[in-house]
C-alpha atoms as a PDB file:
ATOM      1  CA  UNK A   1     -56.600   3.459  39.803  1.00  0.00           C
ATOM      2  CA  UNK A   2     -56.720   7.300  38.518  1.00  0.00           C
ATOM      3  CA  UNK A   3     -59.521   9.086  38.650  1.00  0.00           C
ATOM      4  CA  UNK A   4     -59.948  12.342  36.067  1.00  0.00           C
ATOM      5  CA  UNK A   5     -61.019  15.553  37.483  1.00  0.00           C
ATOM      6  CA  UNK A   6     -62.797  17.621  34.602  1.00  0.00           C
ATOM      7  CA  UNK A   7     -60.206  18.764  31.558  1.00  0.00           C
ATOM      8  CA  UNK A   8     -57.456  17.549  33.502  1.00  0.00           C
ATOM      9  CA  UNK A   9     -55.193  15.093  31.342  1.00  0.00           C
ATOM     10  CA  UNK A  10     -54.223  11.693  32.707  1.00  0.00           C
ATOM     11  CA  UNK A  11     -50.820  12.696  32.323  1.00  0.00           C
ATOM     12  CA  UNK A  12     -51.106  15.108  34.323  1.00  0.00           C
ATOM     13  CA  UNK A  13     -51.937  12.481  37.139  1.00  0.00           C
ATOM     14  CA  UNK A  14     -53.616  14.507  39.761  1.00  0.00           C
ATOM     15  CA  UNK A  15     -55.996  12.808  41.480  1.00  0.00           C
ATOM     16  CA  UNK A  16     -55.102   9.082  41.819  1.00  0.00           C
ATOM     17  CA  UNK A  17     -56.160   6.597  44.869  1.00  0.00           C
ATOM     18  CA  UNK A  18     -54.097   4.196  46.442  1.00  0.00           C
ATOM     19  CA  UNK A  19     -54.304   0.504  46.589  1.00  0.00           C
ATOM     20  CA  UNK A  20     -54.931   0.634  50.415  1.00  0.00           C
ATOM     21  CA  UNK A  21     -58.035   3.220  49.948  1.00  0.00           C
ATOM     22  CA  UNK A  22     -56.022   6.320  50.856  1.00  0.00           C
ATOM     23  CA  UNK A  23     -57.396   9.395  48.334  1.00  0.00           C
ATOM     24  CA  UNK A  24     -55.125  11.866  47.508  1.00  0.00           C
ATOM     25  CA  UNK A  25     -56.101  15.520  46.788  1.00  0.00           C
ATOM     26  CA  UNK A  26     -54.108  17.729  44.243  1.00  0.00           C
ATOM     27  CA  UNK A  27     -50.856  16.899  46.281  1.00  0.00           C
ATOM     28  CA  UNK A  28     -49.796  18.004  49.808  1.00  0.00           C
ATOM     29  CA  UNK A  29     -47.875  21.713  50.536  1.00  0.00           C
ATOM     30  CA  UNK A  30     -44.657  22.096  48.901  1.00  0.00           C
ATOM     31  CA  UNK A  31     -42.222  24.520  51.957  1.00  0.00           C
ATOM     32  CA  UNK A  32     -40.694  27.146  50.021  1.00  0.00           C
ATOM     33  CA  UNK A  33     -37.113  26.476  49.007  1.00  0.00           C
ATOM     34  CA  UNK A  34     -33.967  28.107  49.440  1.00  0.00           C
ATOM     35  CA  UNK A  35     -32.115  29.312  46.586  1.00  0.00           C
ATOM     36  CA  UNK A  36     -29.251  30.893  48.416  1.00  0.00           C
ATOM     37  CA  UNK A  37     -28.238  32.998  51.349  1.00  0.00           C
ATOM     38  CA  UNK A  38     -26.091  36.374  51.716  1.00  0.00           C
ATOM     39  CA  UNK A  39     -23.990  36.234  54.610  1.00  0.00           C
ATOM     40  CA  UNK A  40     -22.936  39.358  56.716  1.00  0.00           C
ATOM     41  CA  UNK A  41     -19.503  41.004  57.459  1.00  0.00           C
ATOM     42  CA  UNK A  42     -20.709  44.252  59.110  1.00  0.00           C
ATOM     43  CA  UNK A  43     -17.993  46.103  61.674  1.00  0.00           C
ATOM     44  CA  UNK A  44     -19.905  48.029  64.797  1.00  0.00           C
ATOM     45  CA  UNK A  45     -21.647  51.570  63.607  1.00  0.00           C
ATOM     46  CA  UNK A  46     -21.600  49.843  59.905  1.00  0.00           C
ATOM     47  CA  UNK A  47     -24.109  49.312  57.610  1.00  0.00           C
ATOM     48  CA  UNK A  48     -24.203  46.289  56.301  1.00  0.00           C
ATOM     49  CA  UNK A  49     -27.151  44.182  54.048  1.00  0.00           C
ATOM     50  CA  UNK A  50     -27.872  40.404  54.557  1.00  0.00           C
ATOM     51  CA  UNK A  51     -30.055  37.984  52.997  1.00  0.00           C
ATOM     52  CA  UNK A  52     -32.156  35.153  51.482  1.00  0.00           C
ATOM     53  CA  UNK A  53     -33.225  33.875  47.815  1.00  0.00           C
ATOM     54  CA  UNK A  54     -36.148  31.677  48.214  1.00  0.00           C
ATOM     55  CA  UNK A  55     -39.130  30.635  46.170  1.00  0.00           C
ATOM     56  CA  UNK A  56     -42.623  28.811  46.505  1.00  0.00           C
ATOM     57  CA  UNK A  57     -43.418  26.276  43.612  1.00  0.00           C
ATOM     58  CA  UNK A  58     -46.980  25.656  44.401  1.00  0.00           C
ATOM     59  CA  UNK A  59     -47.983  28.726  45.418  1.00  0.00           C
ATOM     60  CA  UNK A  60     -46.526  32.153  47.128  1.00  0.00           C
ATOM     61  CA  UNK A  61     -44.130  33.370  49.429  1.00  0.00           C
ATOM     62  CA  UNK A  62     -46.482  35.947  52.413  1.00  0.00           C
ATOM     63  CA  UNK A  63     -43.800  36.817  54.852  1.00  0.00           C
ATOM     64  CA  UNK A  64     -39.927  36.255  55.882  1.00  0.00           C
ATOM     65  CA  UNK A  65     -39.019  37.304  58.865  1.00  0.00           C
ATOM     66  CA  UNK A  66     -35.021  37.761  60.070  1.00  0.00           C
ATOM     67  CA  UNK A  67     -34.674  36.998  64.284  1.00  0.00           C
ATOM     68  CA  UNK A  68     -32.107  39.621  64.942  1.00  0.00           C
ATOM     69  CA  UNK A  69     -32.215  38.485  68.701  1.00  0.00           C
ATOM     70  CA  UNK A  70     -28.536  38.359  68.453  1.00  0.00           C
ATOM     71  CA  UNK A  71     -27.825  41.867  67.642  1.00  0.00           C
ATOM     72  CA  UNK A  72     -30.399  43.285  70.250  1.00  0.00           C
ATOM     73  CA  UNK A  73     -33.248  43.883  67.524  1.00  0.00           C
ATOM     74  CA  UNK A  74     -35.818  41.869  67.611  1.00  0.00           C
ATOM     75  CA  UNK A  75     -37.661  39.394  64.751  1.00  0.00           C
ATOM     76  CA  UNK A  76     -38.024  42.247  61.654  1.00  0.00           C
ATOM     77  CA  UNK A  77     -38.877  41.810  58.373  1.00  0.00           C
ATOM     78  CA  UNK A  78     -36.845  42.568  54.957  1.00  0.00           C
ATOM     79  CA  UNK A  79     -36.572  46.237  54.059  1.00  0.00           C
ATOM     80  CA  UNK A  80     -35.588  45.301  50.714  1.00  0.00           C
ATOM     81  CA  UNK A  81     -37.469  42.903  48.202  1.00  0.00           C
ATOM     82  CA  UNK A  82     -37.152  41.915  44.650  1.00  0.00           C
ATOM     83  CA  UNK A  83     -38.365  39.413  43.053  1.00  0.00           C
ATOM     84  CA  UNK A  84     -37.666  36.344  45.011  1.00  0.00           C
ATOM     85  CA  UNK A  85     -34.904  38.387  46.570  1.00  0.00           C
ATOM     86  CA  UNK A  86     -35.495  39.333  50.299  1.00  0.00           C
ATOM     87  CA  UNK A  87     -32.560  41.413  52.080  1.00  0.00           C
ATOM     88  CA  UNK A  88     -32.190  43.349  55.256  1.00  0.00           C
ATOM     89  CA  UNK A  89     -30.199  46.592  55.518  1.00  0.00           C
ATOM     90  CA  UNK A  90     -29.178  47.636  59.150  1.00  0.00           C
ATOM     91  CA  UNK A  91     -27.098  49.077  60.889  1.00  0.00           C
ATOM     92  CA  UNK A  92     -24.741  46.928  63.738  1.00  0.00           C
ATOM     93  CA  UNK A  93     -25.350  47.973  66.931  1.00  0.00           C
ATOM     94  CA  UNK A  94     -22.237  49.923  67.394  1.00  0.00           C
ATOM     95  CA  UNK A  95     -21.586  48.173  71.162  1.00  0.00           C
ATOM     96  CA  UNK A  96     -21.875  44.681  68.886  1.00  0.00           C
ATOM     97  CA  UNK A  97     -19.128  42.519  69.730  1.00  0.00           C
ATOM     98  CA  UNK A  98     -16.399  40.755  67.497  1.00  0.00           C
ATOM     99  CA  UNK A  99     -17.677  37.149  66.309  1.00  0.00           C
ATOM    100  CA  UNK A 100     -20.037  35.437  64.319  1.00  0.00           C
ATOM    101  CA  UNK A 101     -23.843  34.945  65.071  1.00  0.00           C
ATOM    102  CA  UNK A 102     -26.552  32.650  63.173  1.00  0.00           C
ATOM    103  CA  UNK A 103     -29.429  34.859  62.316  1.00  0.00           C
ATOM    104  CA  UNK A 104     -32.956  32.540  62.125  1.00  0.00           C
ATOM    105  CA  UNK A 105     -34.573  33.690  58.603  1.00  0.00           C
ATOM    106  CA  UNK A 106     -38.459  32.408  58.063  1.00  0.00           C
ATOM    107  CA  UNK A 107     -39.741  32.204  55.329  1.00  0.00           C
ATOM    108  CA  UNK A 108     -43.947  31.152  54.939  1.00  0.00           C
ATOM    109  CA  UNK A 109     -45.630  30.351  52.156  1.00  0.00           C
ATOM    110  CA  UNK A 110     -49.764  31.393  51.165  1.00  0.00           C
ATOM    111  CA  UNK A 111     -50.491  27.721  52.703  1.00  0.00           C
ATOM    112  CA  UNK A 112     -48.551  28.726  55.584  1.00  0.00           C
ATOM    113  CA  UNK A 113     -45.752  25.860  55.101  1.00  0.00           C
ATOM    114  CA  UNK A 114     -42.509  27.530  56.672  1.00  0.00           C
ATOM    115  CA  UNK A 115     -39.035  27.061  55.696  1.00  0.00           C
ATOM    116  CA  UNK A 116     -36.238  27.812  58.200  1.00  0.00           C
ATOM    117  CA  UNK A 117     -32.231  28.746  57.498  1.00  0.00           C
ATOM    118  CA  UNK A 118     -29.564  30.785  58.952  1.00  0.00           C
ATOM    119  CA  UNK A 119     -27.665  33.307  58.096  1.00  0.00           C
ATOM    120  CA  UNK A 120     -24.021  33.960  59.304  1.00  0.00           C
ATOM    121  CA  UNK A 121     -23.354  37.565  60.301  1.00  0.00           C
ATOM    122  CA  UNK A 122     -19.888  38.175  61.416  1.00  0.00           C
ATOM    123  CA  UNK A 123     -18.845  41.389  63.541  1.00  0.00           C
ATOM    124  CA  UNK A 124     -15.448  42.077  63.181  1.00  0.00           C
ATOM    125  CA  UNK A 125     -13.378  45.005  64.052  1.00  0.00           C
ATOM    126  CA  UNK A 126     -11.751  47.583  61.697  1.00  0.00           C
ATOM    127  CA  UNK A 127      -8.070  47.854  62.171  1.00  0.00           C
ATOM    128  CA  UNK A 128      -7.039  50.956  62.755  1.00  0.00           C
END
């Protein structure tokens, strides 16, 4: 059975009830999505930018946060965002050693549904 909200189309089909009762409301919390990472090849001293290309289709995206745990940092946010592009410049720690580490990106949306992915940042040492 659908029921019509005011001016909304039945096409549109937002508002229907189930056959065992259940009502469901204009649709549950769609996570934001992942469009596509930037991975990290950053010797120690170097600066280097990594990154994440994500979007919200029912709503948007309040925070992303990168866990830099790995690299003696702490959980910071981007430094550079635009558009749906969120990137973090920084410097490696120039003690870092050589070898690759998964940095934990979060990413919330305005419903506070949160997306999780990692980012690859490889340390490697400059030949000399």
């Amino acid at each position: 059975m659908l029921l019509l909200a005011a001016g909304i189309a039945a096409a549109d089909n937002v508002y229907s009830q189930e056959d065992v009762g259940t009502t469901m409301g204009w649709g549950e919390n769609v996570a934001p999505r992942i469009d596509g990472i930037t991975p990290g090849w950053i010797p120690p001293g170097e600066t280097g930018v990594i990154g994440v290309r994500a979007h919200d289709s029912d709503g948007m995206i309040i925070s992303v946060t990168f866990d830099m745990s790995a690299f003696d940092m702490g959980i910071v946010p981007p430094n550079q965002v635009s558009g749906n592009n969120f990137n973090l410049e920084f410097t490696m720690p120039e003690d870092a050693s050589a070898g690759t580490r998964l940095v934990e990106v979060n990413i919330t949306d305005d419903d506070d549904a949160v997306t999780t992915t990692y980012i690859p940042v490889t340390v490697w040492l400059a030949r000399m």
